[in-house]
PDB file of N, CA and C in Angstrom:
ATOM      1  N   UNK A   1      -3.649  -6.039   4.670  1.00  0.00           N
ATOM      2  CA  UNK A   1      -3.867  -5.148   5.792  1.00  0.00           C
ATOM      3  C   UNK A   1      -4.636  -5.917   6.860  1.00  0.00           C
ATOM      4  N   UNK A   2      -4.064  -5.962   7.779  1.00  0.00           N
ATOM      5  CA  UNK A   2      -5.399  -6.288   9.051  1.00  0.00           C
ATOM      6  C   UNK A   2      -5.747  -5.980   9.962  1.00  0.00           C
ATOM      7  N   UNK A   3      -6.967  -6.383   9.674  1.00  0.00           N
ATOM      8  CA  UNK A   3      -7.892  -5.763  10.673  1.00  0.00           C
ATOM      9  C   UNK A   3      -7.695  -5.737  12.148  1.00  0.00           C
ATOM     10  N   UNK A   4      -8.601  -4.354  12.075  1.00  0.00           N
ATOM     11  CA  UNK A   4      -8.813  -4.073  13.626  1.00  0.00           C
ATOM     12  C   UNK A   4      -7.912  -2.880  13.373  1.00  0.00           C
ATOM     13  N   UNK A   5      -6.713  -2.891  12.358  1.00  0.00           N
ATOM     14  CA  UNK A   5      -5.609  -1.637  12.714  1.00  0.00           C
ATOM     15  C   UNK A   5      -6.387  -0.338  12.328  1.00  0.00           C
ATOM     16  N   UNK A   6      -5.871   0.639  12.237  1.00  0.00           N
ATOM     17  CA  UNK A   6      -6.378   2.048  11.769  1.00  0.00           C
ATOM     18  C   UNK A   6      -5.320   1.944  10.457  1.00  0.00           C
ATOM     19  N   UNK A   7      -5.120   2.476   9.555  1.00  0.00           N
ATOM     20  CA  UNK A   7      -4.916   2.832   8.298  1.00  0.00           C
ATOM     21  C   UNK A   7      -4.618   4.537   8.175  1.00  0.00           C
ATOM     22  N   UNK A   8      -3.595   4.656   7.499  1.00  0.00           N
ATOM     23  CA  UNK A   8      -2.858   6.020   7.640  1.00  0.00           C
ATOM     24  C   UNK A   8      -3.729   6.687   7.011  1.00  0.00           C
ATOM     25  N   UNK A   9      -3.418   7.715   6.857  1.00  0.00           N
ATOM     26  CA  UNK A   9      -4.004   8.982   6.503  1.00  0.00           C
ATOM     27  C   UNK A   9      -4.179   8.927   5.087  1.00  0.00           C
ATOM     28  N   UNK A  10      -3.323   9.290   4.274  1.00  0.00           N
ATOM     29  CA  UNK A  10      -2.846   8.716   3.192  1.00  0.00           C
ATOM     30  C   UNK A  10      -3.378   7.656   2.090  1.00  0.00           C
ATOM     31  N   UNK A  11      -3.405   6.294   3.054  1.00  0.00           N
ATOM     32  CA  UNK A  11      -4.174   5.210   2.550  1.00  0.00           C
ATOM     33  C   UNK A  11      -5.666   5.180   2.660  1.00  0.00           C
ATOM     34  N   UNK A  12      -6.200   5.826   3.609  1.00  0.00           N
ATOM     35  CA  UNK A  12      -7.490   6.511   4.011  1.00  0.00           C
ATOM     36  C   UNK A  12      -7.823   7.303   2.357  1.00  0.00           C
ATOM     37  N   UNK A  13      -7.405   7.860   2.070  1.00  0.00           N
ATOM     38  CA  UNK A  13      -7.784   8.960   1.078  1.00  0.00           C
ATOM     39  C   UNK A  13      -7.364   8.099  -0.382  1.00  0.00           C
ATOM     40  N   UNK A  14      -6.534   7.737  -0.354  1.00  0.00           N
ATOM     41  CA  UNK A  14      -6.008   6.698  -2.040  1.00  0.00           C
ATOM     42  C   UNK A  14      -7.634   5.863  -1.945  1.00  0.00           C
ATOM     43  N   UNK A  15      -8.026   5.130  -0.877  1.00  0.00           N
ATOM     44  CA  UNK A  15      -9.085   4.151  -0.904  1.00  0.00           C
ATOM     45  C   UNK A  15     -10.541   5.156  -1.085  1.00  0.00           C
ATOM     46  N   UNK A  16     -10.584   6.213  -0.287  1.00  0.00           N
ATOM     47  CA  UNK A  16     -11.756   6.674  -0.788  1.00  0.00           C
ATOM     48  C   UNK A  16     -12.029   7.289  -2.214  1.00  0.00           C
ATOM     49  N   UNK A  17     -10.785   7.777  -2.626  1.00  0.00           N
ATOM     50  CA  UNK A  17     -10.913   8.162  -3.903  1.00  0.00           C
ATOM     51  C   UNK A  17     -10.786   7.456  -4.590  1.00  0.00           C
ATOM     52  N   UNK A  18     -11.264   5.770  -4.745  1.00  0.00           N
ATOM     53  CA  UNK A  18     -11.433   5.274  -5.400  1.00  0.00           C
ATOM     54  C   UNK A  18     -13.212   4.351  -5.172  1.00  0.00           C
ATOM     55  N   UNK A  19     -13.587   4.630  -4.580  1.00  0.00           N
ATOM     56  CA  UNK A  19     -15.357   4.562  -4.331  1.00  0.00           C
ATOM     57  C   UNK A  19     -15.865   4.924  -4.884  1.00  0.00           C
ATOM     58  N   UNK A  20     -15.728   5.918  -6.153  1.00  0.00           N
ATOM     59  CA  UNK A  20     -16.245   6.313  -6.733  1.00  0.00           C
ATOM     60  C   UNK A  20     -16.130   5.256  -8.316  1.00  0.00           C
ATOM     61  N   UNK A  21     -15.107   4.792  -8.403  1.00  0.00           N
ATOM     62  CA  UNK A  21     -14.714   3.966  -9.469  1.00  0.00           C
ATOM     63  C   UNK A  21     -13.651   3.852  -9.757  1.00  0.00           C
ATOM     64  N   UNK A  22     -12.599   3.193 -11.079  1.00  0.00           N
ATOM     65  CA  UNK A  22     -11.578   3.343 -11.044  1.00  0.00           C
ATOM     66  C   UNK A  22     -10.854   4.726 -11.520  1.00  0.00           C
ATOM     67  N   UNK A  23      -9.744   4.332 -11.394  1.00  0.00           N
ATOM     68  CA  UNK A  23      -8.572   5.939 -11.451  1.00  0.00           C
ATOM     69  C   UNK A  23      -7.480   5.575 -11.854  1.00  0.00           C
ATOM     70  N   UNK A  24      -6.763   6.288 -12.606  1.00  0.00           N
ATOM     71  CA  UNK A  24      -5.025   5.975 -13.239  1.00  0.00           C
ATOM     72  C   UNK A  24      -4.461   6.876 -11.908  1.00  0.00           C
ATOM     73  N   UNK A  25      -3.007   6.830 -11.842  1.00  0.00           N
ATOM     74  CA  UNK A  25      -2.180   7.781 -10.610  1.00  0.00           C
ATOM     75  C   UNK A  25      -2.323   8.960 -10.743  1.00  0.00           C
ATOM     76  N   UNK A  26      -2.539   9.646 -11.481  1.00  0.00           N
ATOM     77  CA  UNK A  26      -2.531  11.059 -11.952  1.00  0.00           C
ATOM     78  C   UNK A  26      -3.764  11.278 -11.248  1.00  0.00           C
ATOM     79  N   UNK A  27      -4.985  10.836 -11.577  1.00  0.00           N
ATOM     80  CA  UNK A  27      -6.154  11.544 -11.028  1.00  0.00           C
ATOM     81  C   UNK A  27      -6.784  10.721  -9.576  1.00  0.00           C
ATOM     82  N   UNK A  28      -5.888   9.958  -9.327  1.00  0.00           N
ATOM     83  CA  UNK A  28      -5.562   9.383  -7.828  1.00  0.00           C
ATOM     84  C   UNK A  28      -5.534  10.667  -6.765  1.00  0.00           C
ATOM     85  N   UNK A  29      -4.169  11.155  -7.314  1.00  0.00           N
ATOM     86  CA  UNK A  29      -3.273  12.439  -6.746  1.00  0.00           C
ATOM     87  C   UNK A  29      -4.422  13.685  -6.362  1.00  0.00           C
ATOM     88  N   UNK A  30      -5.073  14.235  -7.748  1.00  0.00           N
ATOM     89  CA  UNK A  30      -5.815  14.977  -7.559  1.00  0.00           C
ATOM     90  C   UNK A  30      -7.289  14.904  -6.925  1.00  0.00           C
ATOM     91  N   UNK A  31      -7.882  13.244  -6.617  1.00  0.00           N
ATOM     92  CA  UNK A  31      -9.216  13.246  -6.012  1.00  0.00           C
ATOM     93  C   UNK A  31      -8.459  13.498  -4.312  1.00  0.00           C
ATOM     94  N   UNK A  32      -7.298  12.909  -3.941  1.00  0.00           N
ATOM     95  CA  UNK A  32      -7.067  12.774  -2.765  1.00  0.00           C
ATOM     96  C   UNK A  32      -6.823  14.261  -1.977  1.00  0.00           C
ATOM     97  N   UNK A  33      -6.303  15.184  -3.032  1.00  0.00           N
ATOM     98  CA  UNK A  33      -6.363  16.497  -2.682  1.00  0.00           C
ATOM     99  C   UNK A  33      -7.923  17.262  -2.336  1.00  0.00           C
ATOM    100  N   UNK A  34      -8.502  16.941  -3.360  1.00  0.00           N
ATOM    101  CA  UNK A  34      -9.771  17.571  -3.205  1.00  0.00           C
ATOM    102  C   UNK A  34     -10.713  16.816  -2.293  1.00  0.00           C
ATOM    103  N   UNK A  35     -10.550  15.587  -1.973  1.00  0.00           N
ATOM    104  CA  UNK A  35     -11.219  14.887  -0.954  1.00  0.00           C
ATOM    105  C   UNK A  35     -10.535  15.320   0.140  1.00  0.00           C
ATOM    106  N   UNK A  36      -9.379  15.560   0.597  1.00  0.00           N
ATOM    107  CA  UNK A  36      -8.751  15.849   2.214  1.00  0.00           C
ATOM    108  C   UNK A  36      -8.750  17.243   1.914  1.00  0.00           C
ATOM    109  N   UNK A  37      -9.669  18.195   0.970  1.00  0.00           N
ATOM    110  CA  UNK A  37      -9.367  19.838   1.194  1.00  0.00           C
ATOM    111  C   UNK A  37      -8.433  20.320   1.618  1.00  0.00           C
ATOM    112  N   UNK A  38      -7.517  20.091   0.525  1.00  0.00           N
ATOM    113  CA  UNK A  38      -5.818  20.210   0.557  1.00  0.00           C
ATOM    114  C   UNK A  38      -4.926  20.046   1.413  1.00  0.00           C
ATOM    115  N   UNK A  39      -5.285  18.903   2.568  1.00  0.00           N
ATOM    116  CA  UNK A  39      -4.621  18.583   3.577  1.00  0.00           C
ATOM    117  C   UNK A  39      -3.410  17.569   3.088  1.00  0.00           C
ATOM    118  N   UNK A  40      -4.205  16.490   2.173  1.00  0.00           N
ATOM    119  CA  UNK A  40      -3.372  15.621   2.125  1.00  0.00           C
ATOM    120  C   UNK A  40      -2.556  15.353   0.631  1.00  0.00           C
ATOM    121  N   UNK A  41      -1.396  15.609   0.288  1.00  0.00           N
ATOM    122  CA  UNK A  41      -0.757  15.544  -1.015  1.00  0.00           C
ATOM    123  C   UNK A  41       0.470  14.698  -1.280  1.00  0.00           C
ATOM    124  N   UNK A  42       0.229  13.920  -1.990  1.00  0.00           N
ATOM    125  CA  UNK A  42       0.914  12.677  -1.954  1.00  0.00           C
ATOM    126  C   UNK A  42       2.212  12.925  -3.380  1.00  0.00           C
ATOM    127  N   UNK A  43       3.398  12.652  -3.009  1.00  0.00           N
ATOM    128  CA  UNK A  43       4.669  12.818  -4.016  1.00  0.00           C
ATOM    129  C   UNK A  43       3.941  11.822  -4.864  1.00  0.00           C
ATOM    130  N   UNK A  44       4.475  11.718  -6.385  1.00  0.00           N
ATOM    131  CA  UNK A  44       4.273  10.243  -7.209  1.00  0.00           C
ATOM    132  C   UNK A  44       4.740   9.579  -6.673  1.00  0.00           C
ATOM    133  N   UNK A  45       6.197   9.234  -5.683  1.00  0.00           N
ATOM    134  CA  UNK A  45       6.521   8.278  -5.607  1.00  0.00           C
ATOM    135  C   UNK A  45       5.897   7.697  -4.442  1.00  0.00           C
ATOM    136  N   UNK A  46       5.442   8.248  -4.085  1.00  0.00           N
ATOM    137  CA  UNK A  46       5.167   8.452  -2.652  1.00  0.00           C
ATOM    138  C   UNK A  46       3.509   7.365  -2.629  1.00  0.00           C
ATOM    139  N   UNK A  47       2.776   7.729  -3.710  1.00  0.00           N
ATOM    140  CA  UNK A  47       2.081   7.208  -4.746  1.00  0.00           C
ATOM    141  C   UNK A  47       1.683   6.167  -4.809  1.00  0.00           C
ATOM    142  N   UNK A  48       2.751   5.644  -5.879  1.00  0.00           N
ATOM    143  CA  UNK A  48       3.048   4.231  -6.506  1.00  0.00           C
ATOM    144  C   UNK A  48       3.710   3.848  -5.126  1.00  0.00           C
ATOM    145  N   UNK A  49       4.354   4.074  -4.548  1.00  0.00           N
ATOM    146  CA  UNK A  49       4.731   3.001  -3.373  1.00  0.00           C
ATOM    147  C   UNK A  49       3.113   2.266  -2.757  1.00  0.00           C
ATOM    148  N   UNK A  50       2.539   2.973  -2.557  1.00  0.00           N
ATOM    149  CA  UNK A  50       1.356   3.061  -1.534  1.00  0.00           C
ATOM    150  C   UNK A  50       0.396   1.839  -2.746  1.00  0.00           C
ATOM    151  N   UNK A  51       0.341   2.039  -3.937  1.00  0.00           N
ATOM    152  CA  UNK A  51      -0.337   1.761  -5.074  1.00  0.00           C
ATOM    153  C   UNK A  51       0.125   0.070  -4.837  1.00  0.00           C
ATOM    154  N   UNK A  52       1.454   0.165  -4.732  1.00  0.00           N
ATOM    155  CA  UNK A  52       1.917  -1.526  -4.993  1.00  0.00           C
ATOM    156  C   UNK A  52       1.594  -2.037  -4.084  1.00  0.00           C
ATOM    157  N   UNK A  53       1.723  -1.073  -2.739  1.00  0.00           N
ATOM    158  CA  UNK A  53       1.562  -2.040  -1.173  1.00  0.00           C
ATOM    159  C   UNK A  53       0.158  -2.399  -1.168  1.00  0.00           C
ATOM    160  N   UNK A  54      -1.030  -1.462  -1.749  1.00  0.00           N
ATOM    161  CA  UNK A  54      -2.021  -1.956  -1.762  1.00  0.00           C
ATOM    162  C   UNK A  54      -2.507  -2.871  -2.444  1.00  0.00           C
ATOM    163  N   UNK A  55      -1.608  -2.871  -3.803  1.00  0.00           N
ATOM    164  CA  UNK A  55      -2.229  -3.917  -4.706  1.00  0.00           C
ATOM    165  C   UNK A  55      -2.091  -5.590  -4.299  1.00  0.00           C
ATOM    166  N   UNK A  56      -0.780  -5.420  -3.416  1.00  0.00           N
ATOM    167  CA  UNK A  56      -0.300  -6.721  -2.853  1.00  0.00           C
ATOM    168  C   UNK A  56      -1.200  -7.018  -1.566  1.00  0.00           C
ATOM    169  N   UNK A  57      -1.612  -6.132  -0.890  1.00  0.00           N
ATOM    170  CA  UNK A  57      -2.614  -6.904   0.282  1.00  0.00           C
ATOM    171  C   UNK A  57      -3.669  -7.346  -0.213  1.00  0.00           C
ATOM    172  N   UNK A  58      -4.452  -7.133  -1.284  1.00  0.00           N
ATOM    173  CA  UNK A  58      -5.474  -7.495  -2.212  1.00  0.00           C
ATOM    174  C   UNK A  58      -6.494  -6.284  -2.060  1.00  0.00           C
ATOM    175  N   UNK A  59      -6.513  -4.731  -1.383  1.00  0.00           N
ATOM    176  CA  UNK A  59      -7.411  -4.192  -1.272  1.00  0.00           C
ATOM    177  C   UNK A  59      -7.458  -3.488  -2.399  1.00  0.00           C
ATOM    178  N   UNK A  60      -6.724  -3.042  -3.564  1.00  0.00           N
ATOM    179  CA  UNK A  60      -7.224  -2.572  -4.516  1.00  0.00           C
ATOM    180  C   UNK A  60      -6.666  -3.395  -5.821  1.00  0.00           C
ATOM    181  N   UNK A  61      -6.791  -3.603  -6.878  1.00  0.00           N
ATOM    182  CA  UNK A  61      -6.262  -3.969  -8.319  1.00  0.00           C
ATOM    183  C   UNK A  61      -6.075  -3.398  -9.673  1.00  0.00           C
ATOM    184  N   UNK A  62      -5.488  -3.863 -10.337  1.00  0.00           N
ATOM    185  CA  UNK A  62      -5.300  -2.907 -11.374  1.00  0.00           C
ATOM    186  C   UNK A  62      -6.549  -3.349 -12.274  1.00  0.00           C
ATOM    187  N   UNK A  63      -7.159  -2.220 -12.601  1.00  0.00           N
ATOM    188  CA  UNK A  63      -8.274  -2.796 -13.720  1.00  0.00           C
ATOM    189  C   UNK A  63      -8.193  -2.899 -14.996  1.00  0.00           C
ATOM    190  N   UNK A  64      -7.313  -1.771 -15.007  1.00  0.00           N
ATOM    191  CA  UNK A  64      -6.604  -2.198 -16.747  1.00  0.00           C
ATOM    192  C   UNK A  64      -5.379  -1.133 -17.018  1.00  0.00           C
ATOM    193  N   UNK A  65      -4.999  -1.531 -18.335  1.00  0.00           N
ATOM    194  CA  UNK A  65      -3.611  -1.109 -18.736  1.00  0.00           C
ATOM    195  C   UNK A  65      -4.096  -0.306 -20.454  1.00  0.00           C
ATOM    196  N   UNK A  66      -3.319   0.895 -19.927  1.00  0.00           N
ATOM    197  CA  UNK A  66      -3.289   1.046 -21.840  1.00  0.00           C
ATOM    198  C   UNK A  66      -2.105   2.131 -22.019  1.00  0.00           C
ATOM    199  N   UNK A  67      -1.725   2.474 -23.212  1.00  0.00           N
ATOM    200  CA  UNK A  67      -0.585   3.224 -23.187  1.00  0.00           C
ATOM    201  C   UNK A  67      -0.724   4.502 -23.905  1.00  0.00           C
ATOM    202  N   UNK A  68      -0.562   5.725 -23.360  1.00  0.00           N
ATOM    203  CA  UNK A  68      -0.948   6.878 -23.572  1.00  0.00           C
ATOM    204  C   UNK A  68       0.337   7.788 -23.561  1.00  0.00           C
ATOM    205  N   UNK A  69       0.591   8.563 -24.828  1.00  0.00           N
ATOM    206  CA  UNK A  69       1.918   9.210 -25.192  1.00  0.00           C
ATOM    207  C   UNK A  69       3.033   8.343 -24.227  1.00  0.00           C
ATOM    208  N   UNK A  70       2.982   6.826 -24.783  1.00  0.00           N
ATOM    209  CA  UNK A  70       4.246   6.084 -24.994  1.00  0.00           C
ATOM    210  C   UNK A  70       4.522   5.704 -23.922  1.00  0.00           C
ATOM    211  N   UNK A  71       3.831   6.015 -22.609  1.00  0.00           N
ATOM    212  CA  UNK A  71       3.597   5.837 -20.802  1.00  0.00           C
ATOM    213  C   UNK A  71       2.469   4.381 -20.816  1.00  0.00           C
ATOM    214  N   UNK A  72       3.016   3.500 -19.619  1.00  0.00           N
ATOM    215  CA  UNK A  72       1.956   2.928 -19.703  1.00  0.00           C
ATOM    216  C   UNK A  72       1.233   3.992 -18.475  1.00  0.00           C
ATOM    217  N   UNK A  73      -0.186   3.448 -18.707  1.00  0.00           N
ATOM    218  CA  UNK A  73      -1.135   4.244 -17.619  1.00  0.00           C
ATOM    219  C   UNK A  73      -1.980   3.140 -16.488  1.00  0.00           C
ATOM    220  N   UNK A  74      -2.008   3.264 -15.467  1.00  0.00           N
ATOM    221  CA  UNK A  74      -2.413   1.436 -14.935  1.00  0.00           C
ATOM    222  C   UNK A  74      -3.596   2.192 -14.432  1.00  0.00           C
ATOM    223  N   UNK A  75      -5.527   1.875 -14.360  1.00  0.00           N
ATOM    224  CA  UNK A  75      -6.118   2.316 -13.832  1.00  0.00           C
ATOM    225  C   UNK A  75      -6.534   0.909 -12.417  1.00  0.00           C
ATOM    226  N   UNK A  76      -6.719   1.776 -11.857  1.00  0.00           N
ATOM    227  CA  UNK A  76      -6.900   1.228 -10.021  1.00  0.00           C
ATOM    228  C   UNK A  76      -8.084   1.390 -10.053  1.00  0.00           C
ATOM    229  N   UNK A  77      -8.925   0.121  -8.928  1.00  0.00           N
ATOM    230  CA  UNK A  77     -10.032   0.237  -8.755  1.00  0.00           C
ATOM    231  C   UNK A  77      -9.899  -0.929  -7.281  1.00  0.00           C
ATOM    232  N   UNK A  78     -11.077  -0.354  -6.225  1.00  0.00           N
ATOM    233  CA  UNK A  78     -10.684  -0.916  -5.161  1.00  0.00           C
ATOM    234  C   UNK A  78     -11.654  -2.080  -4.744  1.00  0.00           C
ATOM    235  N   UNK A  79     -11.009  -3.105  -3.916  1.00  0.00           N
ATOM    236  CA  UNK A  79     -11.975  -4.195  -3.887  1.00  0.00           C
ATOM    237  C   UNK A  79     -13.365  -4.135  -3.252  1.00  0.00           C
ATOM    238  N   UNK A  80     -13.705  -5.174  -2.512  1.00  0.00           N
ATOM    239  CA  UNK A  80     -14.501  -5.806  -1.876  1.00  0.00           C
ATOM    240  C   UNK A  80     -13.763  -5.646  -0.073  1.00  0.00           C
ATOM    241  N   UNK A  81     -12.364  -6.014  -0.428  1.00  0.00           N
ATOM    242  CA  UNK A  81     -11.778  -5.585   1.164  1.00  0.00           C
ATOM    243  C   UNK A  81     -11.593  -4.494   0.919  1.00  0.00           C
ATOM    244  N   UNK A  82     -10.954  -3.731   0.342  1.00  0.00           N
ATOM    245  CA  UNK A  82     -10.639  -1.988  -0.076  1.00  0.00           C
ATOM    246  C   UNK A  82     -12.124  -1.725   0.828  1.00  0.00           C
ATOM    247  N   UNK A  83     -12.709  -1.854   0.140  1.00  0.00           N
ATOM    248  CA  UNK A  83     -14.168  -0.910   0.434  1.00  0.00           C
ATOM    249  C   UNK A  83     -14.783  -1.378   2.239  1.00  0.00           C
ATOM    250  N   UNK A  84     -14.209  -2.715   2.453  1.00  0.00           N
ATOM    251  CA  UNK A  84     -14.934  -2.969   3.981  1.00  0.00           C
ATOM    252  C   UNK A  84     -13.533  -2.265   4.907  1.00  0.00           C
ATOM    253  N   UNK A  85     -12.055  -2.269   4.356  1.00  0.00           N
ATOM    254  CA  UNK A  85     -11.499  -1.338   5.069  1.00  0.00           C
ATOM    255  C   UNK A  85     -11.573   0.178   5.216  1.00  0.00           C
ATOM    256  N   UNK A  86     -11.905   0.824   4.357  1.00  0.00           N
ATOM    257  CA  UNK A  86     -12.339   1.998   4.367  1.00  0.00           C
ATOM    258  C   UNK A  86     -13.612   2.460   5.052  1.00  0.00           C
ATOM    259  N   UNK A  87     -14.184   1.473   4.791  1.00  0.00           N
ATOM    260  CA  UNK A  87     -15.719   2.056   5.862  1.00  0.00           C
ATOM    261  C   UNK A  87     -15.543   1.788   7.086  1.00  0.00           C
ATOM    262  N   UNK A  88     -14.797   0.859   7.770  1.00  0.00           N
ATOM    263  CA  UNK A  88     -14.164  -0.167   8.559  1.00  0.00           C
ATOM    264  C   UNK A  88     -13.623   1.053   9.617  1.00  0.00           C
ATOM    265  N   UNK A  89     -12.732   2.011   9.222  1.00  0.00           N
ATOM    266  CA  UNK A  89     -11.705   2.995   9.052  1.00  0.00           C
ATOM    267  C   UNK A  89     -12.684   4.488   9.163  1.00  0.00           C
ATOM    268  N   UNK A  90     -13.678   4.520   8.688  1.00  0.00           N
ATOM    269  CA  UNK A  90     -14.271   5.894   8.593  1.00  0.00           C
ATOM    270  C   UNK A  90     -15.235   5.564  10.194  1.00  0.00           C
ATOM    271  N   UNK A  91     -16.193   4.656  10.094  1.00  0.00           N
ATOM    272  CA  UNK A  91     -16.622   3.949  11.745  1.00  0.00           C
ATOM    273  C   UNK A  91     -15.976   4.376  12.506  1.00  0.00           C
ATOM    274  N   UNK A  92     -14.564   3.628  13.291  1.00  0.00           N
ATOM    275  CA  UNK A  92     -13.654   4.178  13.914  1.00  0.00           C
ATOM    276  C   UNK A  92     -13.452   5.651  14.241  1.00  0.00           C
ATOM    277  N   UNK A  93     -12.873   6.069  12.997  1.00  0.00           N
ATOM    278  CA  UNK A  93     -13.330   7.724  13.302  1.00  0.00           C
ATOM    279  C   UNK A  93     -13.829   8.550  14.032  1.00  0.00           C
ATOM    280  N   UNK A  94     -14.749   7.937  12.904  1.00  0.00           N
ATOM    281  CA  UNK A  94     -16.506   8.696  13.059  1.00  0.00           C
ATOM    282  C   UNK A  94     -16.478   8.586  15.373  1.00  0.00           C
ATOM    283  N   UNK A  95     -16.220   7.521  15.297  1.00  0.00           N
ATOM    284  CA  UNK A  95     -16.786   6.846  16.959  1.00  0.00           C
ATOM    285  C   UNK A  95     -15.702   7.356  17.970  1.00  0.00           C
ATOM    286  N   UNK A  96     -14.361   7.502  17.188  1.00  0.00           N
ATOM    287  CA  UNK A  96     -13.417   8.135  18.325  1.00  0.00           C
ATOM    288  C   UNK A  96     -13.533   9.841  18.134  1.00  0.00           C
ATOM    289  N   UNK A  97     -13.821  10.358  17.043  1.00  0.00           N
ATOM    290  CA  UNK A  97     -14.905  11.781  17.175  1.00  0.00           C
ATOM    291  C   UNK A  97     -15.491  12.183  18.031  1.00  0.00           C
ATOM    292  N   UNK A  98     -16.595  10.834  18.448  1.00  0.00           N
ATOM    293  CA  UNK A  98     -17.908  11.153  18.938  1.00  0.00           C
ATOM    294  C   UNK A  98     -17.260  11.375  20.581  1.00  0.00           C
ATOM    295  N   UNK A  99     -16.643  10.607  20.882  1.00  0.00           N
ATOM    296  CA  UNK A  99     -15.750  11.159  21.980  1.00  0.00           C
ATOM    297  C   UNK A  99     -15.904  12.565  22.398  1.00  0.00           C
ATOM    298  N   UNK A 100     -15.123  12.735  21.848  1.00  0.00           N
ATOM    299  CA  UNK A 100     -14.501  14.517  21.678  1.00  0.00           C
ATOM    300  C   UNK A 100     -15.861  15.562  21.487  1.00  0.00           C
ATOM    301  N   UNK A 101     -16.297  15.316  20.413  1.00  0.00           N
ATOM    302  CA  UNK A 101     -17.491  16.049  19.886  1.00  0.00           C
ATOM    303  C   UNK A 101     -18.959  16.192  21.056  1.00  0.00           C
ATOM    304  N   UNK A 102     -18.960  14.772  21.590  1.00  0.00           N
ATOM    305  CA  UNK A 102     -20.039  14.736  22.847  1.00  0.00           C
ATOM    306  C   UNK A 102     -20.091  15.583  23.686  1.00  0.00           C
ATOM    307  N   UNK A 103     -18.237  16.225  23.908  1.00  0.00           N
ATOM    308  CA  UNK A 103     -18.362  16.266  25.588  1.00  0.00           C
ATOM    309  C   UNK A 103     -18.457  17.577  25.402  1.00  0.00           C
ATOM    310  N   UNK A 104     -18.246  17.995  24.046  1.00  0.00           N
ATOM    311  CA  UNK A 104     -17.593  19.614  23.594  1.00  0.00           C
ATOM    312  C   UNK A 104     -18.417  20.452  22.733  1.00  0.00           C
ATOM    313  N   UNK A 105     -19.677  19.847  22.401  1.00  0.00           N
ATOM    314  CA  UNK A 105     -20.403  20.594  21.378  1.00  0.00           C
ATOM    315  C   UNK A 105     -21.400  21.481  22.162  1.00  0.00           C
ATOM    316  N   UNK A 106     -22.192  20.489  23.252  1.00  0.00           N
ATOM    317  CA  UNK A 106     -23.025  20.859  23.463  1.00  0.00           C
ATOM    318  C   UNK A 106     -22.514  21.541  25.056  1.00  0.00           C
ATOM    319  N   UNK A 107     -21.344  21.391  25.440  1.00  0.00           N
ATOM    320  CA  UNK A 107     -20.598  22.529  26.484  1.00  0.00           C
ATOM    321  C   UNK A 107     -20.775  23.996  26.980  1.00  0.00           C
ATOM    322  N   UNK A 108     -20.961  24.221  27.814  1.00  0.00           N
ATOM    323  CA  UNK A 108     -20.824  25.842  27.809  1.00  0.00           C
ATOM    324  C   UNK A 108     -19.660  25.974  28.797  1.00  0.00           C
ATOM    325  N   UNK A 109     -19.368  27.321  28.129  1.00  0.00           N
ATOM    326  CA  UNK A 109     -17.867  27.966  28.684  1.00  0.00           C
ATOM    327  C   UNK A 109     -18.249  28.837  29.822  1.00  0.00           C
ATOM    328  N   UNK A 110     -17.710  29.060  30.980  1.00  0.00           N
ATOM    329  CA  UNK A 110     -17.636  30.387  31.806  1.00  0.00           C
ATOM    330  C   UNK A 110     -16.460  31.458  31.230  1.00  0.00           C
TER     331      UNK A 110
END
């Protein structure tokens, strides 16, 4: 991934729900729901696409493998860049927010 870009929505939420530690896809799915307060819901495939593209830019890796009712299960855990893009990404935000939020909070209406 590089920098300077913004980072989808999507990839925004796979990376934060993994700040907390690692995760198999299954409970990927469900932190990203409950972290975007049911905004954001990702297909499996939809998923694992996102899972490989990340694993190949180097921002997240697989931390380990084990096999559970006959499935393998791959748990994810995000790097050192994972984590400076995501904060990287929330900054941004946060600062193109402050925009909006400045001119409009403290406003009064006629």
């Amino acid at each position: 991934m590089s920098r300077g870009s913004s980072v989808s929505e999507q990839t925004y939420f796979v990376l934060a729900a993994l700040l907390d530690g690692p995760l198999h896809g299954h409970a990927i799915l469900k932190r990203v729901v409950e972290l975007s307060q049911d905004r954001v819901k990702l297909a499996v495939g939809t998923l694992y696409g996102a899972l490989d593209r990340l694993t190949g830019s180097g921002v997240i890796m697989v931390e380990k493998e084990e096999i559970v009712n006959g499935r393998k299960r791959r748990y994810f855990r995000i790097t050192d860049d994972g984590r400076r893009l995501v904060e990287e990404e929330a900054l941004r935000m946060q600062q193109a927010a402050a925009v909006v939020t400045g001119r409009t909070l403290g406003a009064t209406f006629s």
